[in-house]
PDB file of N, CA and C in Angstrom:
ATOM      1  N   UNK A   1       0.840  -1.179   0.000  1.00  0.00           N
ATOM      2  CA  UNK A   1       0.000   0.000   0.000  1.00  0.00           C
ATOM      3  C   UNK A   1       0.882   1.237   0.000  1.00  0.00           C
ATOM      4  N   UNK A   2       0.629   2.096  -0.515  1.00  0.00           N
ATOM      5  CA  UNK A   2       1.485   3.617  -0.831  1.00  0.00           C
ATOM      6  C   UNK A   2       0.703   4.560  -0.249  1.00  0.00           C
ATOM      7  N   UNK A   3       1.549   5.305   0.380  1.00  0.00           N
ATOM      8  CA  UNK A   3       1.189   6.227   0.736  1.00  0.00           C
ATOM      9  C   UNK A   3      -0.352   7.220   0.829  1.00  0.00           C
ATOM     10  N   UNK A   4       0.006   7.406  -0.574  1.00  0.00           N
ATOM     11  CA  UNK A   4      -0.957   8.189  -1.039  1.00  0.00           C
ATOM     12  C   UNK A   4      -2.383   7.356  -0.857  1.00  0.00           C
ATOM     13  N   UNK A   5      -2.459   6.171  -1.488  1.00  0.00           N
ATOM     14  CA  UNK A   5      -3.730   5.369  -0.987  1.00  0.00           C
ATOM     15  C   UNK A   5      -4.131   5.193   0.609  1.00  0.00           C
ATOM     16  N   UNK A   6      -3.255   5.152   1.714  1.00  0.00           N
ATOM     17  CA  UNK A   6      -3.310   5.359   2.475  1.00  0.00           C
ATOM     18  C   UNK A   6      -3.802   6.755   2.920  1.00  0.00           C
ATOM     19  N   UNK A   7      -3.461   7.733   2.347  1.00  0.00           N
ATOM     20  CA  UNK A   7      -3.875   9.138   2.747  1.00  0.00           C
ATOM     21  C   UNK A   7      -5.264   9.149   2.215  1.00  0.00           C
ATOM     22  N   UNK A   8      -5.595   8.813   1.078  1.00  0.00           N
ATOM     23  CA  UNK A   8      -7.293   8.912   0.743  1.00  0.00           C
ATOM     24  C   UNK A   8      -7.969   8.276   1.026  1.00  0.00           C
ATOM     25  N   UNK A   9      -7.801   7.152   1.614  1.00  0.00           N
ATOM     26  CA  UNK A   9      -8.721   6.584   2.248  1.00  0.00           C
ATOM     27  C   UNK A   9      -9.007   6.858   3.627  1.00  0.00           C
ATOM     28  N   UNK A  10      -7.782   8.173   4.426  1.00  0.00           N
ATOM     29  CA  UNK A  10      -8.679   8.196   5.518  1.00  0.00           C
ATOM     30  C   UNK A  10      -9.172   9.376   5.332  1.00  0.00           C
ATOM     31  N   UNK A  11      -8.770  10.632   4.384  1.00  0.00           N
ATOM     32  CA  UNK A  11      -9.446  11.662   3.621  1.00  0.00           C
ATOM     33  C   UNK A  11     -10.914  11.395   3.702  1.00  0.00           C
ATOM     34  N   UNK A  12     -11.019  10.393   2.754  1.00  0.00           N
ATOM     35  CA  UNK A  12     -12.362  10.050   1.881  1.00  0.00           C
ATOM     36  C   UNK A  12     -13.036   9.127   3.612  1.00  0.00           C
ATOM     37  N   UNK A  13     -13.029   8.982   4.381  1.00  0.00           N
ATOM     38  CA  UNK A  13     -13.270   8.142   5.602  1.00  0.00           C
ATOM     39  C   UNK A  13     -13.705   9.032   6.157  1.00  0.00           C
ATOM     40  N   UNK A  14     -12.946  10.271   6.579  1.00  0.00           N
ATOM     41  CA  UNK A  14     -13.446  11.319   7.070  1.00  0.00           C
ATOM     42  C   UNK A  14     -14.392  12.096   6.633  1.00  0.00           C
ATOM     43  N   UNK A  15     -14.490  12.558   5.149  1.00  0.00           N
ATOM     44  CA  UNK A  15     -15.149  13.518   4.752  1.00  0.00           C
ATOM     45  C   UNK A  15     -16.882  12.786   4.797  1.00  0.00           C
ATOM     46  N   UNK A  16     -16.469  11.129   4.831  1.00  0.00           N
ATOM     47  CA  UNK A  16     -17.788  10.570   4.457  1.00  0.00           C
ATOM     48  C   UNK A  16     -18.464  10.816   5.472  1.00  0.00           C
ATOM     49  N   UNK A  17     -17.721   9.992   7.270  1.00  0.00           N
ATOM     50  CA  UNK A  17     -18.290  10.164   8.172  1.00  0.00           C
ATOM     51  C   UNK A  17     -18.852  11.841   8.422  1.00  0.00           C
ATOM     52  N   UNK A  18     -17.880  12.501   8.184  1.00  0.00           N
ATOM     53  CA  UNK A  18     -18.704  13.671   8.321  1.00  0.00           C
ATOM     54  C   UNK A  18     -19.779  14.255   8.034  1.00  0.00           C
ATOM     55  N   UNK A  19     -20.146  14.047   6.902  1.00  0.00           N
ATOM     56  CA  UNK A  19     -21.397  14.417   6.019  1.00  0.00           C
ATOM     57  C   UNK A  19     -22.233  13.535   6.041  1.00  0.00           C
ATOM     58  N   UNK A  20     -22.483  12.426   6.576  1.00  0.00           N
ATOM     59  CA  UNK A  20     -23.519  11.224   6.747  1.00  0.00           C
ATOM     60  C   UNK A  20     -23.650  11.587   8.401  1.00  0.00           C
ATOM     61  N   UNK A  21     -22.738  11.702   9.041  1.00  0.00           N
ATOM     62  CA  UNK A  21     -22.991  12.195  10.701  1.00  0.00           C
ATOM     63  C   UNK A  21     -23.395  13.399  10.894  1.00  0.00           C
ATOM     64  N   UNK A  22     -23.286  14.785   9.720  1.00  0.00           N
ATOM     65  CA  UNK A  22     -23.688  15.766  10.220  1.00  0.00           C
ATOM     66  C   UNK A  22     -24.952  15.632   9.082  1.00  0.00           C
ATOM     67  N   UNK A  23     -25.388  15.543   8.227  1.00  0.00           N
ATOM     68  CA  UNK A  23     -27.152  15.386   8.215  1.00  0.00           C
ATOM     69  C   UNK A  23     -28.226  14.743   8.768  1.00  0.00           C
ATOM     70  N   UNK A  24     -27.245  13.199   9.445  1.00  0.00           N
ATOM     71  CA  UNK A  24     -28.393  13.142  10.755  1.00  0.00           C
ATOM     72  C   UNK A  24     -28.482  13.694  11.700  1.00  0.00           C
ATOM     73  N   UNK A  25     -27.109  14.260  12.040  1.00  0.00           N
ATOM     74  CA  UNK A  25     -27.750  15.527  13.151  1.00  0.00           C
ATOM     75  C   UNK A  25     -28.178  16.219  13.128  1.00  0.00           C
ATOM     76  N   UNK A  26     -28.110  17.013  11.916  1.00  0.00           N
ATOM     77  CA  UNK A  26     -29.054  18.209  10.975  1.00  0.00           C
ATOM     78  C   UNK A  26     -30.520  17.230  11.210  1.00  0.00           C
ATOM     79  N   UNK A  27     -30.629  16.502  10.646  1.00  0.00           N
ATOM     80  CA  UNK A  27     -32.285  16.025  10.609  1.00  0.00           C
ATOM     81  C   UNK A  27     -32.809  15.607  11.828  1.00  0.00           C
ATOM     82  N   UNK A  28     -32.011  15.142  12.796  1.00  0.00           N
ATOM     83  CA  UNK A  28     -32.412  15.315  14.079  1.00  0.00           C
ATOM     84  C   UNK A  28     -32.969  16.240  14.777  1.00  0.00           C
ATOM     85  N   UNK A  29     -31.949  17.464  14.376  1.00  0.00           N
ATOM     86  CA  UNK A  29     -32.364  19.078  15.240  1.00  0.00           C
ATOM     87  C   UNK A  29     -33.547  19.264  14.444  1.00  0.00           C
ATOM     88  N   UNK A  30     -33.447  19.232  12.802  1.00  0.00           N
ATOM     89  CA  UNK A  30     -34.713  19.687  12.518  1.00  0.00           C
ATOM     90  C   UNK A  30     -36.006  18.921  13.239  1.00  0.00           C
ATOM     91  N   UNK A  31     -36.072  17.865  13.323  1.00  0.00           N
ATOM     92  CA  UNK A  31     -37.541  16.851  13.898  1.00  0.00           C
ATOM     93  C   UNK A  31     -37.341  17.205  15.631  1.00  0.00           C
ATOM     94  N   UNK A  32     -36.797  17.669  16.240  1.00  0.00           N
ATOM     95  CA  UNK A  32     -36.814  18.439  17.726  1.00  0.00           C
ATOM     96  C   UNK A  32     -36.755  16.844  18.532  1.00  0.00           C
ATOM     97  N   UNK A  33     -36.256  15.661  18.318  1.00  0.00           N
ATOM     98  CA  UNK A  33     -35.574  14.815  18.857  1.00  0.00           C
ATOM     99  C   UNK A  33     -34.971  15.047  20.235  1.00  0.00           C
ATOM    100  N   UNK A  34     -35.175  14.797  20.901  1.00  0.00           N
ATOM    101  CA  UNK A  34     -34.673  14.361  22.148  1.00  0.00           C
ATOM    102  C   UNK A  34     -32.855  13.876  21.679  1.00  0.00           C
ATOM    103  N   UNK A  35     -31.806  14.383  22.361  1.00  0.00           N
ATOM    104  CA  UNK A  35     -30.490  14.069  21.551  1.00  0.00           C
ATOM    105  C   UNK A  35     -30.561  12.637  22.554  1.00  0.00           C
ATOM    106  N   UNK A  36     -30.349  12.137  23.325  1.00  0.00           N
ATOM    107  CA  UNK A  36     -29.570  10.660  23.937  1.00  0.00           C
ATOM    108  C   UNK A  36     -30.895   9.800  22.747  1.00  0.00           C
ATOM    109  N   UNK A  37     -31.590  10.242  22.582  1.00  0.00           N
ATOM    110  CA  UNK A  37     -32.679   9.126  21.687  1.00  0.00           C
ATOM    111  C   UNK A  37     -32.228   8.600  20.247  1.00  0.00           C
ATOM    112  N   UNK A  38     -31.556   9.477  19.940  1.00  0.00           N
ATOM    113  CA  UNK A  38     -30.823   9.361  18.541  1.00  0.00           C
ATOM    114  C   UNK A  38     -29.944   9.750  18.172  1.00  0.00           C
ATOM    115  N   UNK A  39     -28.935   9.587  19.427  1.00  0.00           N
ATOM    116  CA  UNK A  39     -27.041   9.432  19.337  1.00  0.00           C
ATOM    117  C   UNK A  39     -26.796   8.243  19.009  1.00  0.00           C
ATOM    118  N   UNK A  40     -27.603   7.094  18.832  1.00  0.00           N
ATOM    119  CA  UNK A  40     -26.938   5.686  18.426  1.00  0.00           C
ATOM    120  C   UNK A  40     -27.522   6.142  16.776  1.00  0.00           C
ATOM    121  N   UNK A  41     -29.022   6.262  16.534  1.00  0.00           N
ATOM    122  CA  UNK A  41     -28.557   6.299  14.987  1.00  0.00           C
ATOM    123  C   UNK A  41     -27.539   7.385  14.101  1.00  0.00           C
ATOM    124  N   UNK A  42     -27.405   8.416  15.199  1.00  0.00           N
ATOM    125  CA  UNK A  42     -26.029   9.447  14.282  1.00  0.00           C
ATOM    126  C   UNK A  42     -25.224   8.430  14.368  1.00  0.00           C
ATOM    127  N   UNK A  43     -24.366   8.048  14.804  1.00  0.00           N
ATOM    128  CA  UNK A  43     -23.365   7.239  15.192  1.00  0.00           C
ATOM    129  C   UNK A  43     -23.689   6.044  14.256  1.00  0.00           C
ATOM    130  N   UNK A  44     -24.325   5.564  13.663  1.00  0.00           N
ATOM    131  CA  UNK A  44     -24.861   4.236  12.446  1.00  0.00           C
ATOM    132  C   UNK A  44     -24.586   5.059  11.253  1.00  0.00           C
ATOM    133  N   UNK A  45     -25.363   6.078  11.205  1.00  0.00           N
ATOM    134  CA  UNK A  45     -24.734   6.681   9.688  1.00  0.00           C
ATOM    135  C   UNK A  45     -23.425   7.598  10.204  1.00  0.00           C
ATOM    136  N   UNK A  46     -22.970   8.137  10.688  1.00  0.00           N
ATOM    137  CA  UNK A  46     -21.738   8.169  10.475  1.00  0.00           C
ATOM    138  C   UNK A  46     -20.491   7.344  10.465  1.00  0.00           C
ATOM    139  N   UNK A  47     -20.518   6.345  11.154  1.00  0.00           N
ATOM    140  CA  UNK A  47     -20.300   4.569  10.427  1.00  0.00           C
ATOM    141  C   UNK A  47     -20.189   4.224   9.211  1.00  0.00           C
ATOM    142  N   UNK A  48     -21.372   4.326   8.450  1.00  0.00           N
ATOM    143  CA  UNK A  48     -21.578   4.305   7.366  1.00  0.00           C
ATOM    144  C   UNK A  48     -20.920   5.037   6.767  1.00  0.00           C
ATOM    145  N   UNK A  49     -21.354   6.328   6.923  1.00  0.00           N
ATOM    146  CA  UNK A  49     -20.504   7.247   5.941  1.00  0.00           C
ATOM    147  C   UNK A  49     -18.910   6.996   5.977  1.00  0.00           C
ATOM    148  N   UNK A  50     -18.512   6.740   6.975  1.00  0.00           N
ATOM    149  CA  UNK A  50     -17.328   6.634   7.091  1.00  0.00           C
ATOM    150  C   UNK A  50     -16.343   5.037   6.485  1.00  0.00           C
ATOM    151  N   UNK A  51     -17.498   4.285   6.377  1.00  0.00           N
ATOM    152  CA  UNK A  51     -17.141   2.587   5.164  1.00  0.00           C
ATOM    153  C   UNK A  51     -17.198   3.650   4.129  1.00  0.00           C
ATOM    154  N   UNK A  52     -18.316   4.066   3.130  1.00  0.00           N
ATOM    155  CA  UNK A  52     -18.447   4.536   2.027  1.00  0.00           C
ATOM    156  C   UNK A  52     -16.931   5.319   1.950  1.00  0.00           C
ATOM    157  N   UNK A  53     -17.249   6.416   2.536  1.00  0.00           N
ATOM    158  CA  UNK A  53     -16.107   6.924   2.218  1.00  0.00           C
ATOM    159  C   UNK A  53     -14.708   6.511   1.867  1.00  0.00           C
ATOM    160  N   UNK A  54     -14.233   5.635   2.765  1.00  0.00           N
ATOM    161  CA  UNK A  54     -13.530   5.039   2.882  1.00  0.00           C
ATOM    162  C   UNK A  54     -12.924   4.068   1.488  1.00  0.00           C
ATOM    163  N   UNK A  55     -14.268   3.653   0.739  1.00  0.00           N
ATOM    164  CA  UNK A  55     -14.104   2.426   0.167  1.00  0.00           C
ATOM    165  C   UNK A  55     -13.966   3.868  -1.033  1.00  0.00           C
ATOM    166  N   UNK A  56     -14.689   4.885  -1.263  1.00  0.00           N
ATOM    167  CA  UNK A  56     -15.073   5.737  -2.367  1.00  0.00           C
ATOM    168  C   UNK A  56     -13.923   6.400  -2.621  1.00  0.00           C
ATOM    169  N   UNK A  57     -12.958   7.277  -1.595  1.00  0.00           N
ATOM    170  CA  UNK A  57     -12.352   7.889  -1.532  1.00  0.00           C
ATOM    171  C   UNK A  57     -10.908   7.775  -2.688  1.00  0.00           C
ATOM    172  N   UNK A  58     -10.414   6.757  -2.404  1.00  0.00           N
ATOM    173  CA  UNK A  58      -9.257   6.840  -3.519  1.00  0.00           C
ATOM    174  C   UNK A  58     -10.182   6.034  -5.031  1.00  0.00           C
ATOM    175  N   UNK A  59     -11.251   5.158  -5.604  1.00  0.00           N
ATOM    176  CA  UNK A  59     -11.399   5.548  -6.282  1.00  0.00           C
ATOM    177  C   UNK A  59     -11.538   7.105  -6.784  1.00  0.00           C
ATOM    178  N   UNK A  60     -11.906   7.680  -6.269  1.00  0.00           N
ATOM    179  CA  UNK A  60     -12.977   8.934  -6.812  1.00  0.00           C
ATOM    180  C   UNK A  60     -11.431   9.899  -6.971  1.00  0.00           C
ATOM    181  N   UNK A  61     -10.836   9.776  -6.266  1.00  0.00           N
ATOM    182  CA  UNK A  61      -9.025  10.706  -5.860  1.00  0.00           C
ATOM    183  C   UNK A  61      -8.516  10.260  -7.045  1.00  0.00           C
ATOM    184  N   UNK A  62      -8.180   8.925  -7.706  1.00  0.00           N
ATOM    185  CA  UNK A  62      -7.520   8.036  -8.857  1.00  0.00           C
ATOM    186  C   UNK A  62      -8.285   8.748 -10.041  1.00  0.00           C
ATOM    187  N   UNK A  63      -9.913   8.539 -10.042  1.00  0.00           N
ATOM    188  CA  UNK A  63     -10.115   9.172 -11.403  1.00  0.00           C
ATOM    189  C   UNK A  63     -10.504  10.700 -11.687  1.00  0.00           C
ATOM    190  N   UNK A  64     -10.153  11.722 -10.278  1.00  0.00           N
ATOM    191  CA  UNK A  64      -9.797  12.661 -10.775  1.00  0.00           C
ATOM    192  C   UNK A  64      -8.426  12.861 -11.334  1.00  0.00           C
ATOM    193  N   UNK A  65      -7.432  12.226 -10.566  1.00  0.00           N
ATOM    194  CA  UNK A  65      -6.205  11.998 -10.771  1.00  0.00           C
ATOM    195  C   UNK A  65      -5.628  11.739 -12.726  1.00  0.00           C
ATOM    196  N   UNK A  66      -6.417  10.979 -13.251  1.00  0.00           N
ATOM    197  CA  UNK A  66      -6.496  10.424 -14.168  1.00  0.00           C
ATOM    198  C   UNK A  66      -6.989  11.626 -15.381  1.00  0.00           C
ATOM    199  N   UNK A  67      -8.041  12.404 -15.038  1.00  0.00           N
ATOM    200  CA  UNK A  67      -8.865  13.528 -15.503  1.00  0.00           C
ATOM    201  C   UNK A  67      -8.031  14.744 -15.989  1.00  0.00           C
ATOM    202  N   UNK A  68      -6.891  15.287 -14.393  1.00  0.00           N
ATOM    203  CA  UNK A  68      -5.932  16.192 -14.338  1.00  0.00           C
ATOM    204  C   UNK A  68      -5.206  15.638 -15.481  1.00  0.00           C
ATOM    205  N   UNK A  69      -4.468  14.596 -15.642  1.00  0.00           N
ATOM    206  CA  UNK A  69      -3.255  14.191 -16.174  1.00  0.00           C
ATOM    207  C   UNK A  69      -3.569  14.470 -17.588  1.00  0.00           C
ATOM    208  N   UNK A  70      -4.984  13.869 -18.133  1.00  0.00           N
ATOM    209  CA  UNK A  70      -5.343  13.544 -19.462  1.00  0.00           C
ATOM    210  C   UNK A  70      -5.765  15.697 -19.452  1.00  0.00           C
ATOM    211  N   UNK A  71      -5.571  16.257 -19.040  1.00  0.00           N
ATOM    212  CA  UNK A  71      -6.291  17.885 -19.513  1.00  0.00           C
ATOM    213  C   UNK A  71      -7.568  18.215 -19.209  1.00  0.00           C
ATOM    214  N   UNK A  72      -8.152  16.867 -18.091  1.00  0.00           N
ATOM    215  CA  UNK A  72      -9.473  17.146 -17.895  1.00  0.00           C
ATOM    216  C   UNK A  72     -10.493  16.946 -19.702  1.00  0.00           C
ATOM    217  N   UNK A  73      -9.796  16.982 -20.795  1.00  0.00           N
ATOM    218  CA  UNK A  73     -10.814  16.879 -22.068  1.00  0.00           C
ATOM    219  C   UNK A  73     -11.145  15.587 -22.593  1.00  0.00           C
ATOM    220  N   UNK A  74     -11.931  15.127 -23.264  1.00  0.00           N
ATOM    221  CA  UNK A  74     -12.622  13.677 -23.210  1.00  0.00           C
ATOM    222  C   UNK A  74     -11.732  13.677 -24.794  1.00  0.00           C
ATOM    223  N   UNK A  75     -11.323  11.999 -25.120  1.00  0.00           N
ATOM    224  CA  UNK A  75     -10.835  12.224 -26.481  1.00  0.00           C
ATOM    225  C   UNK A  75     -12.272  11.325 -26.964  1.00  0.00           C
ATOM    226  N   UNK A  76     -12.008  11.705 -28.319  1.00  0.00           N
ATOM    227  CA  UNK A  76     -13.388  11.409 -29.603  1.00  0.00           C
ATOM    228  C   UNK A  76     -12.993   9.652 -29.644  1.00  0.00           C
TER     229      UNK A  76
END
């Protein structure tokens, strides 16, 4: 494993958990939830988000990677 795959996958781990953990907390506050009632399901999707990410992250890093190199332009 190299480096760099190592670095995006905890990139992409993080950014996932984050954004899957902070819209259920967002949708929590919005529905006026009681917080100890639904700290275990934040904590399930940010879990989640944080596999996805994880698994998403250096694909998605590789084929921007790939995008930059080629000029970002599609060939015919």
């Amino acid at each position: 494993m190299t480096r760099s795959l190592i670095r995006r996958t905890l990139v992409g781990g993080a950014l996932g958990g984050v954004l899957f953990g902070g819209v259920a907390l967002l949708q929590a506050l919005r529905a006026g939830a009681p917080f100890p009632r639904v700290l275990a399901p934040i904590g399930f999707f940010a879990l989640l988000g944080l596999t996805i990410g994880a698994l998403a992250g250096p694909l998605l890093a590789q084929a921007a990677a790939r995008l930059r190199q080629r000029g970002g332009s599609r060939r015919p």
